[in-house]
PDB file of N, CA and C in Angstrom:
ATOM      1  N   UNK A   1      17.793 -44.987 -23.748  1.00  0.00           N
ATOM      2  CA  UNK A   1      17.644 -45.470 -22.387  1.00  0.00           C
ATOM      3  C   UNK A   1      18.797 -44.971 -21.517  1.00  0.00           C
ATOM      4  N   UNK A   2      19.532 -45.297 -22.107  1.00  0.00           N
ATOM      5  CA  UNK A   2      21.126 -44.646 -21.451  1.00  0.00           C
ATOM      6  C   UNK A   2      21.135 -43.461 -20.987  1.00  0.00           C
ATOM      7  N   UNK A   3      20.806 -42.555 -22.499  1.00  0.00           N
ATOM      8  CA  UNK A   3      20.464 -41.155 -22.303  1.00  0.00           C
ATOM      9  C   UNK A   3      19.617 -40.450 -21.111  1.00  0.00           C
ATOM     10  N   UNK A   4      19.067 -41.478 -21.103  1.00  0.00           N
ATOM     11  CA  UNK A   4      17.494 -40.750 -19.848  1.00  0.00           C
ATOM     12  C   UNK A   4      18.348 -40.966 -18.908  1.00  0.00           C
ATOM     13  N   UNK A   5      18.749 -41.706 -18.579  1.00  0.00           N
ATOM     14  CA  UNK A   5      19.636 -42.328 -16.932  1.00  0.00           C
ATOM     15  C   UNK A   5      20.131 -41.236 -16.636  1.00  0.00           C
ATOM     16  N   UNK A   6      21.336 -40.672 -17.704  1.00  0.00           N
ATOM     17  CA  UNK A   6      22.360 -39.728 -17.130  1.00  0.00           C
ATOM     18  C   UNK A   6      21.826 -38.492 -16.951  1.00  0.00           C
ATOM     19  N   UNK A   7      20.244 -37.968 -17.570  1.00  0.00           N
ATOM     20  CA  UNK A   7      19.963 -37.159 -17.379  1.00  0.00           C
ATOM     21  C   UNK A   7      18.826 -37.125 -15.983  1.00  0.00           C
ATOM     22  N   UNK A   8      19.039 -38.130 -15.591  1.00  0.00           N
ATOM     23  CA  UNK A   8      18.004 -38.587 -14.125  1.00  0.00           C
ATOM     24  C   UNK A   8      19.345 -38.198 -13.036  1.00  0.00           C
ATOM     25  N   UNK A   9      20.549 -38.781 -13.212  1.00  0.00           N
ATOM     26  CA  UNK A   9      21.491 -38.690 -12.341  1.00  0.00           C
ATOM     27  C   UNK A   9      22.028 -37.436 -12.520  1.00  0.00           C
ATOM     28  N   UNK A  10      22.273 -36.491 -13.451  1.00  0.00           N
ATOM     29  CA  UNK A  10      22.581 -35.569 -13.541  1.00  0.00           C
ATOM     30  C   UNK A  10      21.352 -34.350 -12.544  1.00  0.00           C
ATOM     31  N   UNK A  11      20.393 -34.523 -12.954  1.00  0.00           N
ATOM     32  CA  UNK A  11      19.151 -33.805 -11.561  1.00  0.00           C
ATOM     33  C   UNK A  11      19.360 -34.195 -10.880  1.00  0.00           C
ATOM     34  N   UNK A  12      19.542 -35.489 -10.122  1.00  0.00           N
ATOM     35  CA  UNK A  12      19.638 -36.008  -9.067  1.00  0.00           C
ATOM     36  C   UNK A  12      20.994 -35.282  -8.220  1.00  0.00           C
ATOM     37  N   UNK A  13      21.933 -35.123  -9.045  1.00  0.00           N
ATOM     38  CA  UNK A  13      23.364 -34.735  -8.308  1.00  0.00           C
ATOM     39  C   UNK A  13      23.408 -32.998  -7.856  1.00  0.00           C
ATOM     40  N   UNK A  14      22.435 -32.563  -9.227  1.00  0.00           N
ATOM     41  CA  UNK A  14      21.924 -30.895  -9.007  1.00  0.00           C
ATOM     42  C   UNK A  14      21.493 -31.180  -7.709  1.00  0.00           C
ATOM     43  N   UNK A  15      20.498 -31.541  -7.405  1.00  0.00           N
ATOM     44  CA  UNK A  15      19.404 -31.820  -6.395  1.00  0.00           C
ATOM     45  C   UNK A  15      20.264 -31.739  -5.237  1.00  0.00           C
ATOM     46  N   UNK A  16      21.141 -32.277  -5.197  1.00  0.00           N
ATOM     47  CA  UNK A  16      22.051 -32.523  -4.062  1.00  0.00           C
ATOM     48  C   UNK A  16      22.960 -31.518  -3.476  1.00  0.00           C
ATOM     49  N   UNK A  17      23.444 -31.139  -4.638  1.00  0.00           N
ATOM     50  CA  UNK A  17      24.759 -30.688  -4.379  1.00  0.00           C
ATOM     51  C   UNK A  17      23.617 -29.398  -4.153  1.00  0.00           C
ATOM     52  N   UNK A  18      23.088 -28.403  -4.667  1.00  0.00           N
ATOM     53  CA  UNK A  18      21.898 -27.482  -4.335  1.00  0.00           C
ATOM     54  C   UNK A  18      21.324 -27.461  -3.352  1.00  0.00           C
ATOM     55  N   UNK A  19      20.866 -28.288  -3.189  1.00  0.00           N
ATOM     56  CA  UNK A  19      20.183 -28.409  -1.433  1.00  0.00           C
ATOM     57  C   UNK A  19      21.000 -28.671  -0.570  1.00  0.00           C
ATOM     58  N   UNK A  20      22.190 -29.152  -0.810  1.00  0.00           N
ATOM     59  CA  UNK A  20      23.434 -29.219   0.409  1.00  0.00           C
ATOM     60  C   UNK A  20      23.845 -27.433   0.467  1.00  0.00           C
ATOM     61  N   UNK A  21      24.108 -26.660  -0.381  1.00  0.00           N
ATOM     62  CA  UNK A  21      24.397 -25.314  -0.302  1.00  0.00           C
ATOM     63  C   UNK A  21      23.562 -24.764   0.211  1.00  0.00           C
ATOM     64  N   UNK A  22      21.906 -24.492   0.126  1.00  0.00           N
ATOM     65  CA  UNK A  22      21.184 -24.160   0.671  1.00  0.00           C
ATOM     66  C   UNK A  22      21.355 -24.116   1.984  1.00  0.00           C
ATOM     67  N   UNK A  23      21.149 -25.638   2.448  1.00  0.00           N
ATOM     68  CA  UNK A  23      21.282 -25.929   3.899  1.00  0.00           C
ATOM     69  C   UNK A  23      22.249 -25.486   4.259  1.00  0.00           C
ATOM     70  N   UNK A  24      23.486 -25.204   3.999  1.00  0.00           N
ATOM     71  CA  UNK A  24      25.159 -24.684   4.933  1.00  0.00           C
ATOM     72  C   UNK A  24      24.526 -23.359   4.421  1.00  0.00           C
ATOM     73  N   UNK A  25      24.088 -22.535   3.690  1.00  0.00           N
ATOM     74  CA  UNK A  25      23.844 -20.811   3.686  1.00  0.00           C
ATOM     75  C   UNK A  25      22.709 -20.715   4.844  1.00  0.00           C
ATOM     76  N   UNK A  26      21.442 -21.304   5.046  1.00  0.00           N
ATOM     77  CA  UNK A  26      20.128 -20.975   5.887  1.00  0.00           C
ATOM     78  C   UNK A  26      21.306 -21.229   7.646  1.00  0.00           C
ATOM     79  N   UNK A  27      22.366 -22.315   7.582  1.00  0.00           N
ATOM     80  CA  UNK A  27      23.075 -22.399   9.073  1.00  0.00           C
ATOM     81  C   UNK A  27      23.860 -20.956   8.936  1.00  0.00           C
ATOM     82  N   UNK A  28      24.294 -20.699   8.227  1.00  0.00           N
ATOM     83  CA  UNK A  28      25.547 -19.810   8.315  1.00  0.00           C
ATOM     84  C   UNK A  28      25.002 -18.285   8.094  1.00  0.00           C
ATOM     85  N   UNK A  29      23.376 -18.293   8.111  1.00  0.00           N
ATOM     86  CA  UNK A  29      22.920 -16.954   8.340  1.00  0.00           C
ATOM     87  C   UNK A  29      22.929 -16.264  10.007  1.00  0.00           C
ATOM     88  N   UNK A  30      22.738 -17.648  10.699  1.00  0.00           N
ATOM     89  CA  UNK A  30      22.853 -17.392  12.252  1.00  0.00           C
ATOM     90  C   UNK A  30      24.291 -17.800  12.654  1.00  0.00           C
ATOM     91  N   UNK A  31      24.997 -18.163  11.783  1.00  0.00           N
ATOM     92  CA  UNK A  31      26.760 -18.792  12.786  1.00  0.00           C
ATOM     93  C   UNK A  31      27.547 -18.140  11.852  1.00  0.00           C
ATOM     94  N   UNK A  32      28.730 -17.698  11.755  1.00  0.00           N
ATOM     95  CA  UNK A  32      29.583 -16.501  11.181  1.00  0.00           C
ATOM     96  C   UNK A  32      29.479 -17.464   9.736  1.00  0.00           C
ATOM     97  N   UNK A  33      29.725 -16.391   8.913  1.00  0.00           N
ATOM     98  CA  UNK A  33      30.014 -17.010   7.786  1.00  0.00           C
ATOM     99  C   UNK A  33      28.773 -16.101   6.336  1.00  0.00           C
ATOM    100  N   UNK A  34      29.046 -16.150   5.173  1.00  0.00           N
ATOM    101  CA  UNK A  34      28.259 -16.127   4.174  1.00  0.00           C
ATOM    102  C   UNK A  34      27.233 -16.237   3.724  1.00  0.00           C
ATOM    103  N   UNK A  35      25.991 -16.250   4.644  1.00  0.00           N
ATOM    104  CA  UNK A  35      25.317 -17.164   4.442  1.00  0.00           C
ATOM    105  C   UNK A  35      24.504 -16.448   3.095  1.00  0.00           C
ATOM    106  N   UNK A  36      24.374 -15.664   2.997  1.00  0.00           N
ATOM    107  CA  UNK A  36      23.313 -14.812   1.722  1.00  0.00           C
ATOM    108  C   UNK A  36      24.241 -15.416   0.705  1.00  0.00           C
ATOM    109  N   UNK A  37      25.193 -15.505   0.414  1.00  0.00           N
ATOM    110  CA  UNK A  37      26.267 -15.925  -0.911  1.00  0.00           C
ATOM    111  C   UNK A  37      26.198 -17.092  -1.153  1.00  0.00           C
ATOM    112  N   UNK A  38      25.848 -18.402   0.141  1.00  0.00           N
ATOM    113  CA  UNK A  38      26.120 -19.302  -0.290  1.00  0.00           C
ATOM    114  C   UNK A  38      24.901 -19.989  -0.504  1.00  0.00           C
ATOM    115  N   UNK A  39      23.615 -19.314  -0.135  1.00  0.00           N
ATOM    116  CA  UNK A  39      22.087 -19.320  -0.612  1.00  0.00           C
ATOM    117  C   UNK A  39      21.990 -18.996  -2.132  1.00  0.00           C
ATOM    118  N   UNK A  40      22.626 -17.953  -2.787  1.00  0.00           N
ATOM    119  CA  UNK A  40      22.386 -17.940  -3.715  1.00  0.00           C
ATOM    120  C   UNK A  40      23.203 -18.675  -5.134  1.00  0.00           C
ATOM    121  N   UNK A  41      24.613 -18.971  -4.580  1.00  0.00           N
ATOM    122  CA  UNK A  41      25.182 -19.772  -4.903  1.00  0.00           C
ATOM    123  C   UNK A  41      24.255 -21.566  -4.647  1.00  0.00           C
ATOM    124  N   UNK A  42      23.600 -21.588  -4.047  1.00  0.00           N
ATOM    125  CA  UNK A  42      22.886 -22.923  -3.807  1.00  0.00           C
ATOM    126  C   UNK A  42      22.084 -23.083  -5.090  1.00  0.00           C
ATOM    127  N   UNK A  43      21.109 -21.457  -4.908  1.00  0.00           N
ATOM    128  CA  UNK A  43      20.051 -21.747  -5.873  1.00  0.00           C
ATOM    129  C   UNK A  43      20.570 -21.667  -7.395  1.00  0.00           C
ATOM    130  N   UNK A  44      21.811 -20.870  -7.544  1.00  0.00           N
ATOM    131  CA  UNK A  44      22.443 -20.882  -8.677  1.00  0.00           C
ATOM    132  C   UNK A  44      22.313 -22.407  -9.190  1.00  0.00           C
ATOM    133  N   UNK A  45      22.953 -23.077  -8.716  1.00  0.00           N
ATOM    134  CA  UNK A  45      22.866 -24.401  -9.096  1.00  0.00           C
ATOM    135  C   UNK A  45      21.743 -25.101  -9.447  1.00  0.00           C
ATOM    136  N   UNK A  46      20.931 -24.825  -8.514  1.00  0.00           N
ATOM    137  CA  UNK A  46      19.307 -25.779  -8.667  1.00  0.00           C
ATOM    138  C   UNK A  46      18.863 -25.198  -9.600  1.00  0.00           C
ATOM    139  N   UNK A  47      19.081 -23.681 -10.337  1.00  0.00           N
ATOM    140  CA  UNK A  47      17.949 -23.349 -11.016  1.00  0.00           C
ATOM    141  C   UNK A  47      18.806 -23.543 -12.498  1.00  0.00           C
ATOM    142  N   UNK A  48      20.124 -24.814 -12.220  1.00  0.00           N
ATOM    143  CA  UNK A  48      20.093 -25.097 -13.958  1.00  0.00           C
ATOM    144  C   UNK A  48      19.249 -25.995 -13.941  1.00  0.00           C
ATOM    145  N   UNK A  49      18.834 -26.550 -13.438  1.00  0.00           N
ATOM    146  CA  UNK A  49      17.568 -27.779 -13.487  1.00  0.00           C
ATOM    147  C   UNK A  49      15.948 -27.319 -13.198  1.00  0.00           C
ATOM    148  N   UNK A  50      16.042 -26.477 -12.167  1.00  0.00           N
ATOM    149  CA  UNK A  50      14.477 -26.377 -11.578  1.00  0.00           C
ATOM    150  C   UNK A  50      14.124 -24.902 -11.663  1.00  0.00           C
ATOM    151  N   UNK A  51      12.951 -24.872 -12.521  1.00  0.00           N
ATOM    152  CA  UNK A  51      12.538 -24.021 -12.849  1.00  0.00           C
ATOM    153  C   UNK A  51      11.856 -22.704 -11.399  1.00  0.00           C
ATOM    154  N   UNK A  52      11.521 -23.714 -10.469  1.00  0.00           N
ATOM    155  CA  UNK A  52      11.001 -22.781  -9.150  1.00  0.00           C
ATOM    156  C   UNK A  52      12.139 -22.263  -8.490  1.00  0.00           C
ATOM    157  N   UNK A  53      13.587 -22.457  -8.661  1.00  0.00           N
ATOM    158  CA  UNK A  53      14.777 -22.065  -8.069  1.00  0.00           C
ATOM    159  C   UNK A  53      15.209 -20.747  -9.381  1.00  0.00           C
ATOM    160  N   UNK A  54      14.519 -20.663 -10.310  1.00  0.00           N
ATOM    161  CA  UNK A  54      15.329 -20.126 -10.788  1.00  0.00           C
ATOM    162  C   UNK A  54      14.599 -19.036 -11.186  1.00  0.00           C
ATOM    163  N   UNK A  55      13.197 -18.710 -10.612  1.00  0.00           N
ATOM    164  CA  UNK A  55      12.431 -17.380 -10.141  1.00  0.00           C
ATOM    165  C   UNK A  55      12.590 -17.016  -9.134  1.00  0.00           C
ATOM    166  N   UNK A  56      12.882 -17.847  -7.580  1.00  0.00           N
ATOM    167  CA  UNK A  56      13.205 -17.596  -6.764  1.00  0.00           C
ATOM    168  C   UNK A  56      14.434 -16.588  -6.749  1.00  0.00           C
ATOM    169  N   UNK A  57      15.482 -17.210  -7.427  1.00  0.00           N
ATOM    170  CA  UNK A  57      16.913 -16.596  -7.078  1.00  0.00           C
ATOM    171  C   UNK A  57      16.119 -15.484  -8.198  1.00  0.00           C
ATOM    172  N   UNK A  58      15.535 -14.999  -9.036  1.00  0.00           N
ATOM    173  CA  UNK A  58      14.943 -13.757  -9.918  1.00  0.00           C
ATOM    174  C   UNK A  58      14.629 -12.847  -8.518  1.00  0.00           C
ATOM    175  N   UNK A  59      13.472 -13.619  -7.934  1.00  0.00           N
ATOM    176  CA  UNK A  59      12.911 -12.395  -6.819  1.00  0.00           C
ATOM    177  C   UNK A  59      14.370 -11.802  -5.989  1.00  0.00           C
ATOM    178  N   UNK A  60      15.336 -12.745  -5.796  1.00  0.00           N
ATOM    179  CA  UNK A  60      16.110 -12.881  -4.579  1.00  0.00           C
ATOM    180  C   UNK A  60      17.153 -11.451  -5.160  1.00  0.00           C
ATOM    181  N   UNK A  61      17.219 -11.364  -6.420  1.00  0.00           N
ATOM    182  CA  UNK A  61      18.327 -10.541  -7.378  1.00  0.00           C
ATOM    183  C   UNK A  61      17.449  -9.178  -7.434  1.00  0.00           C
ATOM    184  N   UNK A  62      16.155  -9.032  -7.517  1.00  0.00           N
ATOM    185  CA  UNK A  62      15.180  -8.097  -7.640  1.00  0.00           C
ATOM    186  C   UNK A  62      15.488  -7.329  -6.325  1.00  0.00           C
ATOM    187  N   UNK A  63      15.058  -8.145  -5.362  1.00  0.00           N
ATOM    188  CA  UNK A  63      14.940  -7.397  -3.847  1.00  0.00           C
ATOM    189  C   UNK A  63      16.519  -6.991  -3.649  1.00  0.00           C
ATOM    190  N   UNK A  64      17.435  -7.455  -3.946  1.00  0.00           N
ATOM    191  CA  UNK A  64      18.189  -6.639  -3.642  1.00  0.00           C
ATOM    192  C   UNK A  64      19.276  -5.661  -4.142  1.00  0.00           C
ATOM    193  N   UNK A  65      18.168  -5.312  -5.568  1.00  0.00           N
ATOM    194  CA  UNK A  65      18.372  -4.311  -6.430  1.00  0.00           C
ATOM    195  C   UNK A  65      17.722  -3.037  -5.781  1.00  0.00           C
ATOM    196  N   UNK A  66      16.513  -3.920  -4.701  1.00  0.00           N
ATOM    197  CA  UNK A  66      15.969  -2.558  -4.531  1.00  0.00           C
ATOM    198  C   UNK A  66      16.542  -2.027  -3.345  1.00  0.00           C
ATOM    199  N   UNK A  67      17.078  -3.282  -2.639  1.00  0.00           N
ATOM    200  CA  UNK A  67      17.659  -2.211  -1.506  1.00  0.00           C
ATOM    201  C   UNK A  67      18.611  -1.920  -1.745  1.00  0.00           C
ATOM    202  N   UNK A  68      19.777  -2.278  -2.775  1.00  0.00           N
ATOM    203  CA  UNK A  68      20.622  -1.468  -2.627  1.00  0.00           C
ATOM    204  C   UNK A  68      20.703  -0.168  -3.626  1.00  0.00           C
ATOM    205  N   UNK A  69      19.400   0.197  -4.115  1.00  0.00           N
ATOM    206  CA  UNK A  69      19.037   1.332  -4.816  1.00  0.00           C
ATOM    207  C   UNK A  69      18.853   1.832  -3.719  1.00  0.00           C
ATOM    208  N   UNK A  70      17.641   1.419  -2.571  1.00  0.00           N
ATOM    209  CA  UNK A  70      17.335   2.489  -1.665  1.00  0.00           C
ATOM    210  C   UNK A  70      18.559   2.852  -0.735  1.00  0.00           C
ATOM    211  N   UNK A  71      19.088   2.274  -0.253  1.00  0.00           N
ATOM    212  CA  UNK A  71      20.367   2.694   0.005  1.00  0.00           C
ATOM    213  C   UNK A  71      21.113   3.795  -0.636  1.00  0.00           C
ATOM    214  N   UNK A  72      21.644   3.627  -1.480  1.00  0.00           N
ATOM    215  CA  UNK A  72      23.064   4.333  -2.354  1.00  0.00           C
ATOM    216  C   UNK A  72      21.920   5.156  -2.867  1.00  0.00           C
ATOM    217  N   UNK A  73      20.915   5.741  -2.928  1.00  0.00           N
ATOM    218  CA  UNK A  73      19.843   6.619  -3.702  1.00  0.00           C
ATOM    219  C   UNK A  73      20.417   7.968  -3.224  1.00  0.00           C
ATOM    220  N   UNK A  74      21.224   9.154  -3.319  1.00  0.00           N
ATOM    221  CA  UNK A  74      20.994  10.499  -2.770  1.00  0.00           C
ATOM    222  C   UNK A  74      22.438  10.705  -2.416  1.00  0.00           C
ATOM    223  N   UNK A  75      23.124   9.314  -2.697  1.00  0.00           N
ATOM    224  CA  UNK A  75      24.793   9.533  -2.130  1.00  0.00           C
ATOM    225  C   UNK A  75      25.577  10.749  -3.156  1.00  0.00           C
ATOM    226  N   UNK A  76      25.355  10.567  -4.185  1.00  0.00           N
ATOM    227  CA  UNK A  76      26.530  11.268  -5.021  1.00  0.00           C
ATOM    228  C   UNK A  76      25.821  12.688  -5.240  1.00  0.00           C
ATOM    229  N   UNK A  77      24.620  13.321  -4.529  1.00  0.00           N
ATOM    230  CA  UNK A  77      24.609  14.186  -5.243  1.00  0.00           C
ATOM    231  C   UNK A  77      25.522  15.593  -4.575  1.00  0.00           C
ATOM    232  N   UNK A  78      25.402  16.519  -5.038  1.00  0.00           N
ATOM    233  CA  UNK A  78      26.654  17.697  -4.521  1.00  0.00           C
ATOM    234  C   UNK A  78      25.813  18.298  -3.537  1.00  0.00           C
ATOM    235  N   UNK A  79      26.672  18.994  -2.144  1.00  0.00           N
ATOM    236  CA  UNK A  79      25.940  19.205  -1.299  1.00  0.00           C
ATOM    237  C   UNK A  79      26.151  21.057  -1.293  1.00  0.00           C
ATOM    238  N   UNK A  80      25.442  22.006  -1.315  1.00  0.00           N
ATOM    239  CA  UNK A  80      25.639  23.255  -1.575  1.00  0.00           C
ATOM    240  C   UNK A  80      24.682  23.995  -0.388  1.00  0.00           C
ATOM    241  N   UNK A  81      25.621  25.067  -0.240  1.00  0.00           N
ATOM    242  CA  UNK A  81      24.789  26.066   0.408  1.00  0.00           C
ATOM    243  C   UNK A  81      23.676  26.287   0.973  1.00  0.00           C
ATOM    244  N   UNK A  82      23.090  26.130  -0.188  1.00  0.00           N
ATOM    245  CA  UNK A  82      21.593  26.398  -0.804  1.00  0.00           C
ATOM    246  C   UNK A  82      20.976  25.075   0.050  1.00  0.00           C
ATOM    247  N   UNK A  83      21.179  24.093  -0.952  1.00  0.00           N
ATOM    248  CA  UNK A  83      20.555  23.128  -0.565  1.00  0.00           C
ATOM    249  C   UNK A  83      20.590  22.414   0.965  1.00  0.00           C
ATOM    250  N   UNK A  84      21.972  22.774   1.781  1.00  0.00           N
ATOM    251  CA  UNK A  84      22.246  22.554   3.094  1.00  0.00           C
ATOM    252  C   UNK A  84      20.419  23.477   3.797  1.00  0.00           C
ATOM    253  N   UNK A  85      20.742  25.027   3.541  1.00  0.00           N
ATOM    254  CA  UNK A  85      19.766  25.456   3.936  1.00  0.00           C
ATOM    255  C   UNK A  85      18.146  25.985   3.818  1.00  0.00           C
ATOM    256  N   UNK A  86      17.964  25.098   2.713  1.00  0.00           N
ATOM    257  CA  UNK A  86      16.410  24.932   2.240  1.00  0.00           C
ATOM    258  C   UNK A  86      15.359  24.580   3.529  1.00  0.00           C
ATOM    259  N   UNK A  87      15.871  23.610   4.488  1.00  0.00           N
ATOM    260  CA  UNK A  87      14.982  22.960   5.375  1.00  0.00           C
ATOM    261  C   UNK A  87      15.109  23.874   6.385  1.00  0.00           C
ATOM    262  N   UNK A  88      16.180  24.745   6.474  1.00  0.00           N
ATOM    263  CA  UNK A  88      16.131  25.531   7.635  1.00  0.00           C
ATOM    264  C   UNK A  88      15.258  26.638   8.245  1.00  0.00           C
ATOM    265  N   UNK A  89      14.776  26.822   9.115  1.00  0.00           N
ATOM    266  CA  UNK A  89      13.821  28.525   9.447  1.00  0.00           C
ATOM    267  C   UNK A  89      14.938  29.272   8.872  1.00  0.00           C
ATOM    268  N   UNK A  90      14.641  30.736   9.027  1.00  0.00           N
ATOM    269  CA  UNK A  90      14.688  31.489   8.715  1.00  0.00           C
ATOM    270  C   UNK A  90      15.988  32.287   9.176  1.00  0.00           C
ATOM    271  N   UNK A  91      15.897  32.238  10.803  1.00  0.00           N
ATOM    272  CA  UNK A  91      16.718  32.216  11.531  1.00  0.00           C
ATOM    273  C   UNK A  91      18.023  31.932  11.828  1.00  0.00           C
ATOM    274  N   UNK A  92      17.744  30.119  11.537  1.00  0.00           N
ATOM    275  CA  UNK A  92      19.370  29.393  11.232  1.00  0.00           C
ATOM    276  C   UNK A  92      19.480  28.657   9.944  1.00  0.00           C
ATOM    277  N   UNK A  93      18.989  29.887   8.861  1.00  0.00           N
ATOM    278  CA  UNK A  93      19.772  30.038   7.474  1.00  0.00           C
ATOM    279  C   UNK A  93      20.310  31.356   7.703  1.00  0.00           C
ATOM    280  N   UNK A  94      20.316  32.174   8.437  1.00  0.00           N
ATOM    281  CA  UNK A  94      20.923  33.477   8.322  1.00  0.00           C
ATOM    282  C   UNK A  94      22.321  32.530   9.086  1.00  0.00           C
ATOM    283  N   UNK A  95      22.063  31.925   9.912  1.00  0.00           N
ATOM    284  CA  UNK A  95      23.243  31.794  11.082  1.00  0.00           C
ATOM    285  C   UNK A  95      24.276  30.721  10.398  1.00  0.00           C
ATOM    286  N   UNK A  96      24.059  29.883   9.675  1.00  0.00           N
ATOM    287  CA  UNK A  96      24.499  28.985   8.421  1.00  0.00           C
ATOM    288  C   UNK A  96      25.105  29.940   7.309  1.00  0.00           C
ATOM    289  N   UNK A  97      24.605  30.926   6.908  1.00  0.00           N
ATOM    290  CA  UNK A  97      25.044  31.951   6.159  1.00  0.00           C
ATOM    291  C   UNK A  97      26.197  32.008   6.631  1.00  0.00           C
ATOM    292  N   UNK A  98      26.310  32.810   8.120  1.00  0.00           N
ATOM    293  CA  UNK A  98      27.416  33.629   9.011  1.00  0.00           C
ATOM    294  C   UNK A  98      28.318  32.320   8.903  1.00  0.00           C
ATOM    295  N   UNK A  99      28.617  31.290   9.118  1.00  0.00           N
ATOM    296  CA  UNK A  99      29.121  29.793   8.904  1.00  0.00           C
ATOM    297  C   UNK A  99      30.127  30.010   7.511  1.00  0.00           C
ATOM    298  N   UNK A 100      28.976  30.164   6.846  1.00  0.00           N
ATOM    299  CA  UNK A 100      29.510  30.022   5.197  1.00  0.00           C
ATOM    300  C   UNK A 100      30.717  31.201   5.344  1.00  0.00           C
ATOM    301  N   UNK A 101      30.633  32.293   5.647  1.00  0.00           N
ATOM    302  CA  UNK A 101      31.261  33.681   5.355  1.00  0.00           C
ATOM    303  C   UNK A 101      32.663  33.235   6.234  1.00  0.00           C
ATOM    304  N   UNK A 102      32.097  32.687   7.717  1.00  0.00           N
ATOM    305  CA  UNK A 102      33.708  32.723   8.315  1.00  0.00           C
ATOM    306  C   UNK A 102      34.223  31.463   7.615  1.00  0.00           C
ATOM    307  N   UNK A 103      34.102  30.505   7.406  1.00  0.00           N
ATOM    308  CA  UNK A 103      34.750  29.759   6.690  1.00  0.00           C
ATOM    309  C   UNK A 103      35.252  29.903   5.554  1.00  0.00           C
ATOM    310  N   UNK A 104      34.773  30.420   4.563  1.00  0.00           N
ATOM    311  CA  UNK A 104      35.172  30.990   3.289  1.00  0.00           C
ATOM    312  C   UNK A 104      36.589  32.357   3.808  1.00  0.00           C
ATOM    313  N   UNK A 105      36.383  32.900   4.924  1.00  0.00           N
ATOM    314  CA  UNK A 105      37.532  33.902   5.027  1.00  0.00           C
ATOM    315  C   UNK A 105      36.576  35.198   4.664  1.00  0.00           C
ATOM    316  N   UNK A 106      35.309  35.344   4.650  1.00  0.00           N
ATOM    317  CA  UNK A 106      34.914  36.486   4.019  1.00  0.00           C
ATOM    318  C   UNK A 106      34.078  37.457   5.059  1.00  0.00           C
TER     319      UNK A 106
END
């Protein structure tokens, strides 16, 4: 009996303290402050108890795997010659050429 209690008050305090973070991250998306950190820090909490907080914060970790894949996607690769002037006519890859030569000193 005991047992059940503390585990009623123990959700109950998740419940709280979770949905109080929530609510100060959803204000602090429009007033300076954290608000994406302290949303997920909210749901962090709720989803040791609640199972719908803790797919949510899944989707929430997903989506922004993908943007920050789409983002950073194409940063590191090496930028060459060649590849500068693939998209170019015909014209101003010769003139990109002439570029390459005075810069190089050649």
């Amino acid at each position: 009996m005991l047992n059940e209690t503390l585990k009623q008050a123990r959700r109950a305090i998740v419940a709280v303290v979770g949905f109080t973070l929530l609510t100060i991250g959803v204000v602090m998306l429009v007033t300076p402050g954290p608000g994406w950190a302290v949303i997920i820090l909210g749901l962090s909490v709720l989803a040791a108890e609640f199972v719908w907080a803790r797919r949510l914060l899944k989707r929430l970790k997903q989506a922004g795997t993908e943007i920050a894949n789409s983002i950073f996607t194409g940063r590191n690769k090496p930028t060459t010659a060649q590849t500068r002037t693939e998209g170019l006519g015909q014209a101003d890859a010769a003139e990109e050429g002439t570029h390459q030569k005075f810069l190089s000193g050649g």
